[in-house]
Protein backbone atom coordinates (compact mmCIF):
# COMPACT_ATOMS: atom_id res chain seq x y z
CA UNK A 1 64.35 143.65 -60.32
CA UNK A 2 60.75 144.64 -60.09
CA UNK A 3 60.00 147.94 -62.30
CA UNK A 4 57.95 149.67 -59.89
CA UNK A 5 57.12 152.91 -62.24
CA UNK A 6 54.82 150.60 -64.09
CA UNK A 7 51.16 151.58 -63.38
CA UNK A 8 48.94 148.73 -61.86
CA UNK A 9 45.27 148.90 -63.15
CA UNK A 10 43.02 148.94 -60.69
CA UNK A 11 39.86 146.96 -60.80
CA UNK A 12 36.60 147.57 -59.91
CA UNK A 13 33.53 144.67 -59.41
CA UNK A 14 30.27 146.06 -61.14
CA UNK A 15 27.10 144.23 -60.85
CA UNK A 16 24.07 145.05 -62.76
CA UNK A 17 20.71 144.20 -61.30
CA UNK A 18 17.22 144.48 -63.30
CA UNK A 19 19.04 145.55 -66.30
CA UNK A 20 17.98 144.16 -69.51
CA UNK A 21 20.26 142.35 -71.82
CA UNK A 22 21.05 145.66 -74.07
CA UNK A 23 22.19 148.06 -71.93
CA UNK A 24 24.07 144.81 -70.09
CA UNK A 25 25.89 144.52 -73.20
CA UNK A 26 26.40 147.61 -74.18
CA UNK A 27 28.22 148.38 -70.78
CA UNK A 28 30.22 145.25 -71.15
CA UNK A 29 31.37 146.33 -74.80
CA UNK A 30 31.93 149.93 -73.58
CA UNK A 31 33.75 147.90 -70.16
CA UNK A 32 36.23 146.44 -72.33
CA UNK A 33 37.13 149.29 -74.35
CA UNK A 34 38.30 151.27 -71.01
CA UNK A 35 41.78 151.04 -70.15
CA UNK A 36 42.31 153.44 -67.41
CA UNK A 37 40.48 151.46 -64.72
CA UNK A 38 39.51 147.75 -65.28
CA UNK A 39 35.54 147.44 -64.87
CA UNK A 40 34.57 143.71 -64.52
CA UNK A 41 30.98 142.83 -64.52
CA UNK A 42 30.19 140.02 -62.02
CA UNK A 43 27.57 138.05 -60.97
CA UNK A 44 25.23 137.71 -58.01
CA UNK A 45 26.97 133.99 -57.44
CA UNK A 46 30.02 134.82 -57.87
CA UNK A 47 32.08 134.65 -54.71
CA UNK A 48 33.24 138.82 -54.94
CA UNK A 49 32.24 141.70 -53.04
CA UNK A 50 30.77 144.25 -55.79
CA UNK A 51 32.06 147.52 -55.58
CA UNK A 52 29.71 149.36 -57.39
CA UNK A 53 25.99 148.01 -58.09
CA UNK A 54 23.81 149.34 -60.89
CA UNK A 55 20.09 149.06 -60.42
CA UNK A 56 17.69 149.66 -63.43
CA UNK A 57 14.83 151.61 -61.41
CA UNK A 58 12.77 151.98 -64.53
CA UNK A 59 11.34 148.65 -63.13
CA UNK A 60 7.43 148.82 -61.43
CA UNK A 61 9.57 147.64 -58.93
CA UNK A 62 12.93 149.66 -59.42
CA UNK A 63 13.12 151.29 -56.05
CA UNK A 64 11.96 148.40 -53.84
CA UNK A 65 14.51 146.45 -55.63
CA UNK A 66 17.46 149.21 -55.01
CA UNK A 67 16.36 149.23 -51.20
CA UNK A 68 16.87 145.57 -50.54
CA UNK A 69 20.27 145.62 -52.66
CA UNK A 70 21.20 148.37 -50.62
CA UNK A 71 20.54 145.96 -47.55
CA UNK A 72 22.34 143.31 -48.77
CA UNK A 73 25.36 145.33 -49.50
CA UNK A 74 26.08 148.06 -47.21
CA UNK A 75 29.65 148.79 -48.34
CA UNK A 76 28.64 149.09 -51.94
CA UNK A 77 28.03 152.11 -54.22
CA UNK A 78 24.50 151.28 -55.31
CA UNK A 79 23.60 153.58 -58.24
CA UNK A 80 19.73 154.19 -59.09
CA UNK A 81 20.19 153.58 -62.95
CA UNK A 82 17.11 155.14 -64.65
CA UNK A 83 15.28 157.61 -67.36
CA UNK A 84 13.75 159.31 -64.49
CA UNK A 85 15.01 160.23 -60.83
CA UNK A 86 14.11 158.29 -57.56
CA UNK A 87 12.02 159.23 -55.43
CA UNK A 88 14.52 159.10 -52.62
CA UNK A 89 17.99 160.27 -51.72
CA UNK A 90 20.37 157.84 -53.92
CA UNK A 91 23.55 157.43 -56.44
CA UNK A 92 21.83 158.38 -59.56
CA UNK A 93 22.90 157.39 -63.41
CA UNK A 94 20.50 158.67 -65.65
CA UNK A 95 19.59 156.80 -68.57
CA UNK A 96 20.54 156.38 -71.84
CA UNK A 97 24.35 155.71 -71.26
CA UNK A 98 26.42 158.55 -72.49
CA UNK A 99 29.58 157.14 -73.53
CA UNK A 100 31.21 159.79 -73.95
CA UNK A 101 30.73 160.94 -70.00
CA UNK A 102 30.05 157.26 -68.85
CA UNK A 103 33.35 156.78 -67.08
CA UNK A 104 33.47 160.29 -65.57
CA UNK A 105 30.32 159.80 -63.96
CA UNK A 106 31.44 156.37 -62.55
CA UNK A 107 34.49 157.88 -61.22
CA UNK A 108 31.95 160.19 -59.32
CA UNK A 109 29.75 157.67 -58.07
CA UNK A 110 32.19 155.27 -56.60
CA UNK A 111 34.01 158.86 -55.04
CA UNK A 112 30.51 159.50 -53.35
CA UNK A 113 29.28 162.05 -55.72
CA UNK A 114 26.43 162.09 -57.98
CA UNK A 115 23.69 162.47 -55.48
CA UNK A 116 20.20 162.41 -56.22
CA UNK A 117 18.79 164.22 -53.66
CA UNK A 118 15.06 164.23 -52.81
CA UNK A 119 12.76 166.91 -52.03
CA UNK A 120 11.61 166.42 -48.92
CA UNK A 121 12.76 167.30 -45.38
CA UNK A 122 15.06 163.93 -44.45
CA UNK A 123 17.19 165.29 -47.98
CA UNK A 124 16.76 168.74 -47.18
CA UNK A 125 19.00 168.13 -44.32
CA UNK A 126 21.54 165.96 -46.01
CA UNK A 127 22.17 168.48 -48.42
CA UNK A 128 23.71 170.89 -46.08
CA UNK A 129 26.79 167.63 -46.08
CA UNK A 130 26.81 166.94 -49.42
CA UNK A 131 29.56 168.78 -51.67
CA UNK A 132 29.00 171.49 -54.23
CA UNK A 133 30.83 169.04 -56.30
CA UNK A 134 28.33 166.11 -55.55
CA UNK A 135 25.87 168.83 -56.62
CA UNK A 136 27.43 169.79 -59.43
CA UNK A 137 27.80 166.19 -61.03
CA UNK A 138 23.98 165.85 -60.08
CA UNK A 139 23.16 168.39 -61.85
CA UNK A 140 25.56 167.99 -64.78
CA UNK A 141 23.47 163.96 -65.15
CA UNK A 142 19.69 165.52 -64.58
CA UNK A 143 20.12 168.55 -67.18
CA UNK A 144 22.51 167.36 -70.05
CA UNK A 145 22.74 170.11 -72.89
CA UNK A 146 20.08 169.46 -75.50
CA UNK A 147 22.52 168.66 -78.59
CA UNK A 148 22.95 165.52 -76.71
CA UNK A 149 19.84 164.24 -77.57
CA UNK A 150 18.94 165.42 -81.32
CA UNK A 151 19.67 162.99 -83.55
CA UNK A 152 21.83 162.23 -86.27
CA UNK A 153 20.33 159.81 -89.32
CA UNK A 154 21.60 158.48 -92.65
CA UNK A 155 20.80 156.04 -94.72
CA UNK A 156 22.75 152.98 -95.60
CA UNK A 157 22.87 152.00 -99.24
CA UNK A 158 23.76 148.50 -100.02
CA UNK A 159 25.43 146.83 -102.75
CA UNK A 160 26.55 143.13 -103.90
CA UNK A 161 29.74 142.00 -105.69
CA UNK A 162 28.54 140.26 -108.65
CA UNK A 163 29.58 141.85 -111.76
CA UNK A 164 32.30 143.49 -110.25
CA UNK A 165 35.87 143.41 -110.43
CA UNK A 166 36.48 142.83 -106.60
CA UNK A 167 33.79 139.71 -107.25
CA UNK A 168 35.90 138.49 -110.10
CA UNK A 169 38.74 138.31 -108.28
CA UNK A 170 37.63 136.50 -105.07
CA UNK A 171 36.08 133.84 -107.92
CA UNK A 172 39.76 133.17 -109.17
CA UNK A 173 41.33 133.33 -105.90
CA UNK A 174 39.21 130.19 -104.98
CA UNK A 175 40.62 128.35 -108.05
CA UNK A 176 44.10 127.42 -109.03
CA UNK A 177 44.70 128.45 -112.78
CA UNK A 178 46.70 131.40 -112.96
CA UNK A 179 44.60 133.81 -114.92
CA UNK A 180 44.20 137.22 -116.09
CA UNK A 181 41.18 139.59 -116.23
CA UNK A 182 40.80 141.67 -119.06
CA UNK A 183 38.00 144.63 -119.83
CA UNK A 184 37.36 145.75 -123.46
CA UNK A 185 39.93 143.16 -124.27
CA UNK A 186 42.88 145.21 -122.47
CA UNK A 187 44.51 143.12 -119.52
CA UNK A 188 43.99 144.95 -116.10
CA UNK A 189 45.19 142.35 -113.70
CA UNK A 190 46.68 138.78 -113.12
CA UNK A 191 45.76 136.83 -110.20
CA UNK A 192 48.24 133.87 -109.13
CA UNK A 193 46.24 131.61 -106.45
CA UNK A 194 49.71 129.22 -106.08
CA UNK A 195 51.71 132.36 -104.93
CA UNK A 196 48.56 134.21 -103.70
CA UNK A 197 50.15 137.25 -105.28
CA UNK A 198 48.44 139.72 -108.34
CA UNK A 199 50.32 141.43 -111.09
CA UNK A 200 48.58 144.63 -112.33
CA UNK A 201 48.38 145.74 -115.92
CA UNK A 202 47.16 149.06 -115.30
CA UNK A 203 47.87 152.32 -113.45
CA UNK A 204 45.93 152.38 -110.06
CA UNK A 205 43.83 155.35 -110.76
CA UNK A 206 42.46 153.48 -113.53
CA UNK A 207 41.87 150.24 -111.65
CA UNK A 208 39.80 152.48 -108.85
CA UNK A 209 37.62 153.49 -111.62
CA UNK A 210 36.94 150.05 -113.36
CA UNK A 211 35.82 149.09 -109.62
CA UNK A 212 32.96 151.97 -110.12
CA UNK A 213 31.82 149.33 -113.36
CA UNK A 214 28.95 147.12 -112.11
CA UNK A 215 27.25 143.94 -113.88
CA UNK A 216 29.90 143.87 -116.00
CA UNK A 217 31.03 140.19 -118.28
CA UNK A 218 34.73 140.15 -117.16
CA UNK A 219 36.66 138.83 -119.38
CA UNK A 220 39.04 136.24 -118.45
CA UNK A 221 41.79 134.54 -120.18
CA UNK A 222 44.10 131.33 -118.51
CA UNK A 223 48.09 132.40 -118.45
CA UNK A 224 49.55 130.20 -121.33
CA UNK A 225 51.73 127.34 -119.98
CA UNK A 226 54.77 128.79 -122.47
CA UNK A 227 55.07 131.33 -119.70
CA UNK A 228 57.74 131.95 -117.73
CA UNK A 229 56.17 131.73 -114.64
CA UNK A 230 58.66 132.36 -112.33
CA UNK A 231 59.14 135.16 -113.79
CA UNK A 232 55.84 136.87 -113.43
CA UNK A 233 55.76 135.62 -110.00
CA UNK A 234 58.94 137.52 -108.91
CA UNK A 235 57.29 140.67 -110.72
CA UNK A 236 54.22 140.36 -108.83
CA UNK A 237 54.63 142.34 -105.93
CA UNK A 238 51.01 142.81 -104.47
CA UNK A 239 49.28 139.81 -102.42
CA UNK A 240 46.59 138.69 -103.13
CA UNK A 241 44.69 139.86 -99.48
CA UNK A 242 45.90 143.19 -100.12
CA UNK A 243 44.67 143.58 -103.81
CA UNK A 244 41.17 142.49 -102.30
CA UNK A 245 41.53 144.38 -99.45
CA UNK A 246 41.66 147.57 -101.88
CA UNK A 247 39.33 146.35 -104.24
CA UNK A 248 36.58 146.17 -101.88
CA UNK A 249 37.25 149.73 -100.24
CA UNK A 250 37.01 151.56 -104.11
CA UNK A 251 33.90 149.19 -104.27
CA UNK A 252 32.20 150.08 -101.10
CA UNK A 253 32.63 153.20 -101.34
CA UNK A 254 30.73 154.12 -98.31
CA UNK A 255 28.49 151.56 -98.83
CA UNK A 256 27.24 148.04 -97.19
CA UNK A 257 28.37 144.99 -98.72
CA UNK A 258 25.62 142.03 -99.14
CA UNK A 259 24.63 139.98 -97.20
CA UNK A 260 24.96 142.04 -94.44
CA UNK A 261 22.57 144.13 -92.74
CA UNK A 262 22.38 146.78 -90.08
CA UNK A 263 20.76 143.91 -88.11
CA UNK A 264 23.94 141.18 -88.93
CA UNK A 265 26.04 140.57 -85.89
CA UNK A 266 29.55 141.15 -86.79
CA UNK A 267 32.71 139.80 -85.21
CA UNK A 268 36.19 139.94 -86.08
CA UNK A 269 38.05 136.77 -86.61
CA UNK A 270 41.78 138.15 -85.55
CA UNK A 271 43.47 140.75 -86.57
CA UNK A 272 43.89 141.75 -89.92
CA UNK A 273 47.98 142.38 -90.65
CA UNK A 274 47.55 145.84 -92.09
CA UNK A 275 51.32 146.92 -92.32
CA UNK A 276 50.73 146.16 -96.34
CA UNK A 277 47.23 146.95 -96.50
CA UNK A 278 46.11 150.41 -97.81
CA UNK A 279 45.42 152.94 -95.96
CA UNK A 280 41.56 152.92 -93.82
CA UNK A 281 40.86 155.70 -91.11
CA UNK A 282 39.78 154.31 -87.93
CA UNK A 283 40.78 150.82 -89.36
CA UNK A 284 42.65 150.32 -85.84
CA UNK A 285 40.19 151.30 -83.45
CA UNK A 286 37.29 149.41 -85.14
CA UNK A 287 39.46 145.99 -85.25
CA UNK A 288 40.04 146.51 -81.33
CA UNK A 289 36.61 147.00 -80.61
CA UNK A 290 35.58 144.38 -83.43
CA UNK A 291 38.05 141.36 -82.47
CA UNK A 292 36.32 141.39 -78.80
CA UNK A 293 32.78 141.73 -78.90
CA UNK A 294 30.46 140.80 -81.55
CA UNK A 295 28.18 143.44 -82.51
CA UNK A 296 25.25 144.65 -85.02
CA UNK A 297 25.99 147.72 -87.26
CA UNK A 298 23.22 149.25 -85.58
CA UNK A 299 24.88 149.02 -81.52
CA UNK A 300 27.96 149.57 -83.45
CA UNK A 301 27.21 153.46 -84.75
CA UNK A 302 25.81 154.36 -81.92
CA UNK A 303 29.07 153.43 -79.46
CA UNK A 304 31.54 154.74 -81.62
CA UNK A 305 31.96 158.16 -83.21
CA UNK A 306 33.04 157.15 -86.11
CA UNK A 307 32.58 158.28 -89.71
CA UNK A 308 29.73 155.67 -91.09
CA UNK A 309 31.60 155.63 -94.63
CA UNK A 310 35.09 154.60 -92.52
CA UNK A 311 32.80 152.10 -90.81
CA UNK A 312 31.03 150.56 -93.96
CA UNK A 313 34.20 150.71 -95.90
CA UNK A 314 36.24 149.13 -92.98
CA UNK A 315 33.08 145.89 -93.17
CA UNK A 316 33.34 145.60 -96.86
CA UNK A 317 37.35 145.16 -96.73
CA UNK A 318 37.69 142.63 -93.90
CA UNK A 319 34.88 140.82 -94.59
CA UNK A 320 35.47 140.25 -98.32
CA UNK A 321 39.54 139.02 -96.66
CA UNK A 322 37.43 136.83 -94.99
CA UNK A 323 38.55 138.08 -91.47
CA UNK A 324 35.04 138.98 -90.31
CA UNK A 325 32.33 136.56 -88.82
CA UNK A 326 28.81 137.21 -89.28
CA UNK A 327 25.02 136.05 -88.06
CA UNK A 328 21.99 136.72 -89.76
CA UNK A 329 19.25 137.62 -86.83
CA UNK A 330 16.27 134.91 -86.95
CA UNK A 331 13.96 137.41 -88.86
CA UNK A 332 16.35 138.46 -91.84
CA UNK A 333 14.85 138.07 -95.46
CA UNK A 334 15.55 138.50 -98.56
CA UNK A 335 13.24 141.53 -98.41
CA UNK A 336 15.22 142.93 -95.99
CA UNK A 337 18.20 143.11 -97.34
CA UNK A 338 17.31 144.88 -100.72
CA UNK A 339 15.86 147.66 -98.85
CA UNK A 340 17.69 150.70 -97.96
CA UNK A 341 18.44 151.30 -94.29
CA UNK A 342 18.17 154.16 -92.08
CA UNK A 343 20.44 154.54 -88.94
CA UNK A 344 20.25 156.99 -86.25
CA UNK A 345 22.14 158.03 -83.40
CA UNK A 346 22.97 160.65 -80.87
CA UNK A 347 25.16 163.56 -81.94
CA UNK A 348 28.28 163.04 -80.39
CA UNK A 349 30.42 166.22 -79.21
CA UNK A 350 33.69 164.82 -80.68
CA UNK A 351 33.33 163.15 -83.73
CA UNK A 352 36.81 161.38 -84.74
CA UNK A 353 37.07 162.82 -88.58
CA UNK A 354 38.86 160.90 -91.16
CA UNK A 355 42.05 162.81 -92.84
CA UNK A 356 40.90 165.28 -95.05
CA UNK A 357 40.37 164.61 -98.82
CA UNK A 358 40.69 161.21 -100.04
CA UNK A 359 43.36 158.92 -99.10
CA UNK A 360 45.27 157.39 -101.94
CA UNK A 361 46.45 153.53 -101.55
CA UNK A 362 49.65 152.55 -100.27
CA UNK A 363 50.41 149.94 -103.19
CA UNK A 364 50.88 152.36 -106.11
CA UNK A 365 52.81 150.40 -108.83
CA UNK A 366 56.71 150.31 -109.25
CA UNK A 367 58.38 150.61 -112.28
CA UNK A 368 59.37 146.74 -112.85
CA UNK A 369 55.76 146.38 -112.33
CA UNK A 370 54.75 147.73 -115.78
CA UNK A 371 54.05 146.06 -118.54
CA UNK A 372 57.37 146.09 -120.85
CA UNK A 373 59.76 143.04 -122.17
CA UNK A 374 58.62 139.55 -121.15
CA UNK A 375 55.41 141.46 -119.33
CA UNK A 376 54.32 143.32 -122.62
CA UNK A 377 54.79 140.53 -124.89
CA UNK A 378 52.78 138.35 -122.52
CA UNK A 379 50.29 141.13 -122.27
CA UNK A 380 49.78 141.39 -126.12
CA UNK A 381 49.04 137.27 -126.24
CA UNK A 382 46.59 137.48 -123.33
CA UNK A 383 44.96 140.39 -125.67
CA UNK A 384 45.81 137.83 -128.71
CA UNK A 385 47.41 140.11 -130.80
């Protein structure tokens, strides 16, 4: 039997003429994030009727081309799409996209609102018919408040992973020998590539700080084949991806991991399984927006109000999992990417805010995972006492 209380998404055809390849993405990326109502961008051969029609008039030729769409389709919501109003009576978006108001405006348009009406006798007319709401909305698009537009700009800080302990451990993870790391000659981990599992040696508090130590010589000493390896095995209880996928967050630390740049596309490969990962705010809505559309960091802070340290940390952790897929633009250098970076965007009026205070990882050690019997003596040969 048919479950009829489901909701049906409704879709709506949107074609976009004169607009330039940014703001055609960014509507598709901002398209695909909506749930409510299913926007699908078409084109001019496709075989659909559009039901809404964007037209960028910022064009020399921006309102001769909206007058022949508007021929062409009659039934259609054609929208004047522009940084400055036509000169004419017509559906008006005003430029830049406001994506926090994008969809309400939309919803407006396509319900006959958002009127841009001319001054001159022909609109003087129509605007004894047209709604105090369609004036409202009008209004509301030609005069947004002015914290809208001031800007908000930090700068992005980069670092790289050589010399540090999330380095040293990718290194061993690509070889086979189970080995242990050690740091003033005191184990502080074990990494077992066969298992893909890590035993830690040390408290996680102090493991967050040693991740603060840079250019460091890690030492490193093989697990001696007199070891009952089964044993550690079964008393290694943190993977390997989830050891890394810590690591690099205490690393980052609000920073962007090399090589990327605020220029890099980015892309998630699938979904990382973050039921045993530790804790990262907005981890979930940056891996739905991430696994569909690939992005720069640049597009990427502007569209979503998200903390830049949540994003930065969130790029160091997949990527160093080796869940994210990246592309240098054509002009990146070397030179570029030892600079520091400055990114700027709009002020948005809700700004998602991470937890308060800093969140503390989900892994904390158990007690069989402490070094004592078989562990400590094992620990005191690695140490060669």
């Amino acid at each position: 039997m048919m479950n009829n209380s489901i909701p049906k998404v409704k879709t709506a055809y949107v074609l976009l003429v004169n607009v330039d390849d940014r703001q055609t993405a960014m509507l598709r990326m901002a398209f695909k994030m909506y749930n409510s109502v299913n926007y699908q961008l078409i084109q001019p051969e496709d075989n659909v009727q559009p039901e809404l029609i964007l037209v960028d008039g910022d064009a020399a030729d921006g309102e001769a081309v909206w007058q022949k769409v508007k021929k062409k389709y009659p039934d259609a919501v054609v929208v004047f799409f522009g940084r400055n109003s036509p000169s004419f009576t017509a559906p008006y978006l005003m430029k830049p996209i406001r994506f926090d108001t994008l969809f309400q405006h939309l919803r407006n348009l396509q319900q006959g609102n958002g009127v841009w009406l001319a001054d001159n006798k022909a609109a003087a007319a129509q605007k004894e018919s047209v709604s105090e709401q369609a004036v409202a909305s009008s209004t509301a698009q030609q005069e947004p408040k002015a914290v809208d537009h001031s800007q908000q700009a930090v700068t992005v800080v980069r670092f790289h992973t050589n010399g540090t302990l999330l380095g040293m451990v990718q290194k061993l993870a690509q070889q086979t020998e189970d080995t242990a790391i050690l740091f003033e000659n005191k184990p502080v981990l074990i990494v077992f590539p066969s298992v893909e599992k890590v035993l830690l040696a040390v408290e996680s508090d102090v493991l967050q700080q040693l991740c603060t130590q840079t250019d460091v010589e890690w030492q490193t000493k093989a697990v001696p084949a007199s070891a009952p390896t089964a044993q550690l095995h079964d008393k290694a209880k943190l993977t390997l991806q989830s050891c890394i996928w810590q690591l690099s967050i205490w690393t980052a630390r609000g920073r962007l991991i090399d090589p990327i740049t605020p220029d890099t596309i980015i892309k998630l490969r699938a979904w990382p399984n973050m039921t045993r990962m530790a804790y990262l705010p907005e981890s979930m809505r940056l891996s739905a927006f991430l696994v569909r559309t690939p992005v720069a960091l640049n597009t990427l802070y502007k569209l979503l109000p998200v903390s830049l340290e949540d994003v930065l940390n969130y790029i160091a952790a997949t990527y160093s999992i080796g869940s994210l897929i990246i592309e240098q633009p054509l002009t990146h250098s070397a030179t570029q990417q030892e600079k520091e970076m400055i990114l700027t965007r709009k002020t948005p009026q809700a700004v998602a805010k991470s937890a308060a205070g800093e969140q503390t990882a989900e892994h904390n050690e158990s007690d069989e995972s402490k070094p004592k019997g078989l562990l400590a003596r094992l620990m005191g040969r690695l140490r060669g006492n």
